[in-house]
C-alpha atoms as a PDB file:
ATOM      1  CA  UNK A   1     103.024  93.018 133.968  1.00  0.00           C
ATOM      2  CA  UNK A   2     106.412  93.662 135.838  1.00  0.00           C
ATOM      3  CA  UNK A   3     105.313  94.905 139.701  1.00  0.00           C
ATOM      4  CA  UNK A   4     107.535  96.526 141.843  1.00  0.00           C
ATOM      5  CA  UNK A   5     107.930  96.571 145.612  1.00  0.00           C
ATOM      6  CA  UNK A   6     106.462 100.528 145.104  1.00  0.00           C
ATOM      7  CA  UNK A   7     104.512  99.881 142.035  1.00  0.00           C
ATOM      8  CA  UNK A   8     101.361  97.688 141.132  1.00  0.00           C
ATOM      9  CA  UNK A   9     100.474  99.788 138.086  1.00  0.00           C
ATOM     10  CA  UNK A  10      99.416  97.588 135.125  1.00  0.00           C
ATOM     11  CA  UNK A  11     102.955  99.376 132.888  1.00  0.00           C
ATOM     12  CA  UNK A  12     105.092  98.292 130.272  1.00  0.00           C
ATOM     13  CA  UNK A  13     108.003 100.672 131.723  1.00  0.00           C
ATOM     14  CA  UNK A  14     107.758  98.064 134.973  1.00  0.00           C
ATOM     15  CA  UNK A  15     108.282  95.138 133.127  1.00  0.00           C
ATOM     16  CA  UNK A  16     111.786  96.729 132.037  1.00  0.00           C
ATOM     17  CA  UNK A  17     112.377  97.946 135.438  1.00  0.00           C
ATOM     18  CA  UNK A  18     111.739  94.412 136.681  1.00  0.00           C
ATOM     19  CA  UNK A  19     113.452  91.822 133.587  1.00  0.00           C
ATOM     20  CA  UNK A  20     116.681  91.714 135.672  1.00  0.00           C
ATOM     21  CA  UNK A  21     114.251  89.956 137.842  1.00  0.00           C
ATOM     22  CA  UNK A  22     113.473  87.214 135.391  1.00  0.00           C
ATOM     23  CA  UNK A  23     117.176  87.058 134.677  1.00  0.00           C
ATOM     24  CA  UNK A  24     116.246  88.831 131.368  1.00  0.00           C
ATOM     25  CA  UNK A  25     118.504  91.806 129.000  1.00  0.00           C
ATOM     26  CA  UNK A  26     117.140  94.996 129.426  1.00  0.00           C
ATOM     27  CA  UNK A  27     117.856  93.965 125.363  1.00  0.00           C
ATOM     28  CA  UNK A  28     115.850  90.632 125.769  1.00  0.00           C
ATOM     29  CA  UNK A  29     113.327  92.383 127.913  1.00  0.00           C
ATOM     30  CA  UNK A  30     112.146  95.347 124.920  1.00  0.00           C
ATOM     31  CA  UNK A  31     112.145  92.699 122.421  1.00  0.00           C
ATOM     32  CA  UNK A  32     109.934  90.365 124.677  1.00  0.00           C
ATOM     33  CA  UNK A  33     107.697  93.543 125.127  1.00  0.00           C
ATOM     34  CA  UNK A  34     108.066  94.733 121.292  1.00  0.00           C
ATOM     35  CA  UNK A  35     106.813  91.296 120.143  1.00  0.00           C
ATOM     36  CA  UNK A  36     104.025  91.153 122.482  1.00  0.00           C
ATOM     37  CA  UNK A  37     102.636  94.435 121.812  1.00  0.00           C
ATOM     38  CA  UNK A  38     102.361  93.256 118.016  1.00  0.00           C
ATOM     39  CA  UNK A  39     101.080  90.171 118.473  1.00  0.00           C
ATOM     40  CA  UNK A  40      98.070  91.933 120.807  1.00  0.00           C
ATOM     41  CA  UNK A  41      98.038  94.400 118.365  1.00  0.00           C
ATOM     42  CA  UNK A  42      97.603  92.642 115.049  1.00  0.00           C
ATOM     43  CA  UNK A  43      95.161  89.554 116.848  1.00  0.00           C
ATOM     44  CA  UNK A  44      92.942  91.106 119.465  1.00  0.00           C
ATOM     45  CA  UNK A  45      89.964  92.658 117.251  1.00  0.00           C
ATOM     46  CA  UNK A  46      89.295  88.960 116.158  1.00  0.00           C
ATOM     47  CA  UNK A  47      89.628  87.290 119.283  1.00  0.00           C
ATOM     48  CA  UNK A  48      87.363  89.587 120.620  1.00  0.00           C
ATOM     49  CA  UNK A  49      84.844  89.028 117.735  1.00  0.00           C
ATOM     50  CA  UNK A  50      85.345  85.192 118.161  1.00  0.00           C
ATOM     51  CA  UNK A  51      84.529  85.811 121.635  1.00  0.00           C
ATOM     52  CA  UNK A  52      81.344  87.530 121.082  1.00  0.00           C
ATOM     53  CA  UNK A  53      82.451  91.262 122.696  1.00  0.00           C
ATOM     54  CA  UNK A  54      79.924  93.854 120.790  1.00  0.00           C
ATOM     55  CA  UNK A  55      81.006  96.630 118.339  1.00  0.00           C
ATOM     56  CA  UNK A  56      80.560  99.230 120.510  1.00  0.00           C
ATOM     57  CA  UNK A  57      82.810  97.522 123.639  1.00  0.00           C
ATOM     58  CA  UNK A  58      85.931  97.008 120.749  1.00  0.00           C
ATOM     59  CA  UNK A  59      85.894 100.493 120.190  1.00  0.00           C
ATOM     60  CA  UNK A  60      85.510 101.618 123.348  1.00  0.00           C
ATOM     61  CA  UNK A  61      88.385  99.204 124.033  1.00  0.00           C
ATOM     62  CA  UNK A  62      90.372 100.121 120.972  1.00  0.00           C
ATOM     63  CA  UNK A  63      93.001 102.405 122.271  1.00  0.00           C
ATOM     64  CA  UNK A  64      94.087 100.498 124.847  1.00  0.00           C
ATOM     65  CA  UNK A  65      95.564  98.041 122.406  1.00  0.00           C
ATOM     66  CA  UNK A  66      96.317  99.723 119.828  1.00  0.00           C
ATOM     67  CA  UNK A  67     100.456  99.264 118.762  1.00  0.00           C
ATOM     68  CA  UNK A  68     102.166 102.098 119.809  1.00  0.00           C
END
């Protein structure tokens, strides 16, 4: 995730803060962020079945990547 010099929380808001950085858009930098949020979104339940992670563990884990 984008890091600041003040900030080390794991935030999507950083990562726009921080795309002038990576000589990205603030434009190029939401869409790079808008795609990967749906890709995680749509794919992680079966990667985390294919990777053996119980029931209980994807719930428990459920709104952290759920699209928003």
């Amino acid at each position: 995730m984008g890091i600041t010099e003040e900030d080390s929380s794991l935030d999507m808001s950083l990562t726009l803060e921080t795309a002038e950085f990576y000589q990205l858009s603030l434009r190029e930098a939401k869409e790079i962020v808008d795609s990967t949020k749906s890709i995680v979104a749509e794919n992680w339940r079966k990667l985390a079945a294919r990777y053996g992670i119980s029931r209980i563990a994807v719930e428990r884990m459920s709104s952290v990547f759920a699209e928003k």
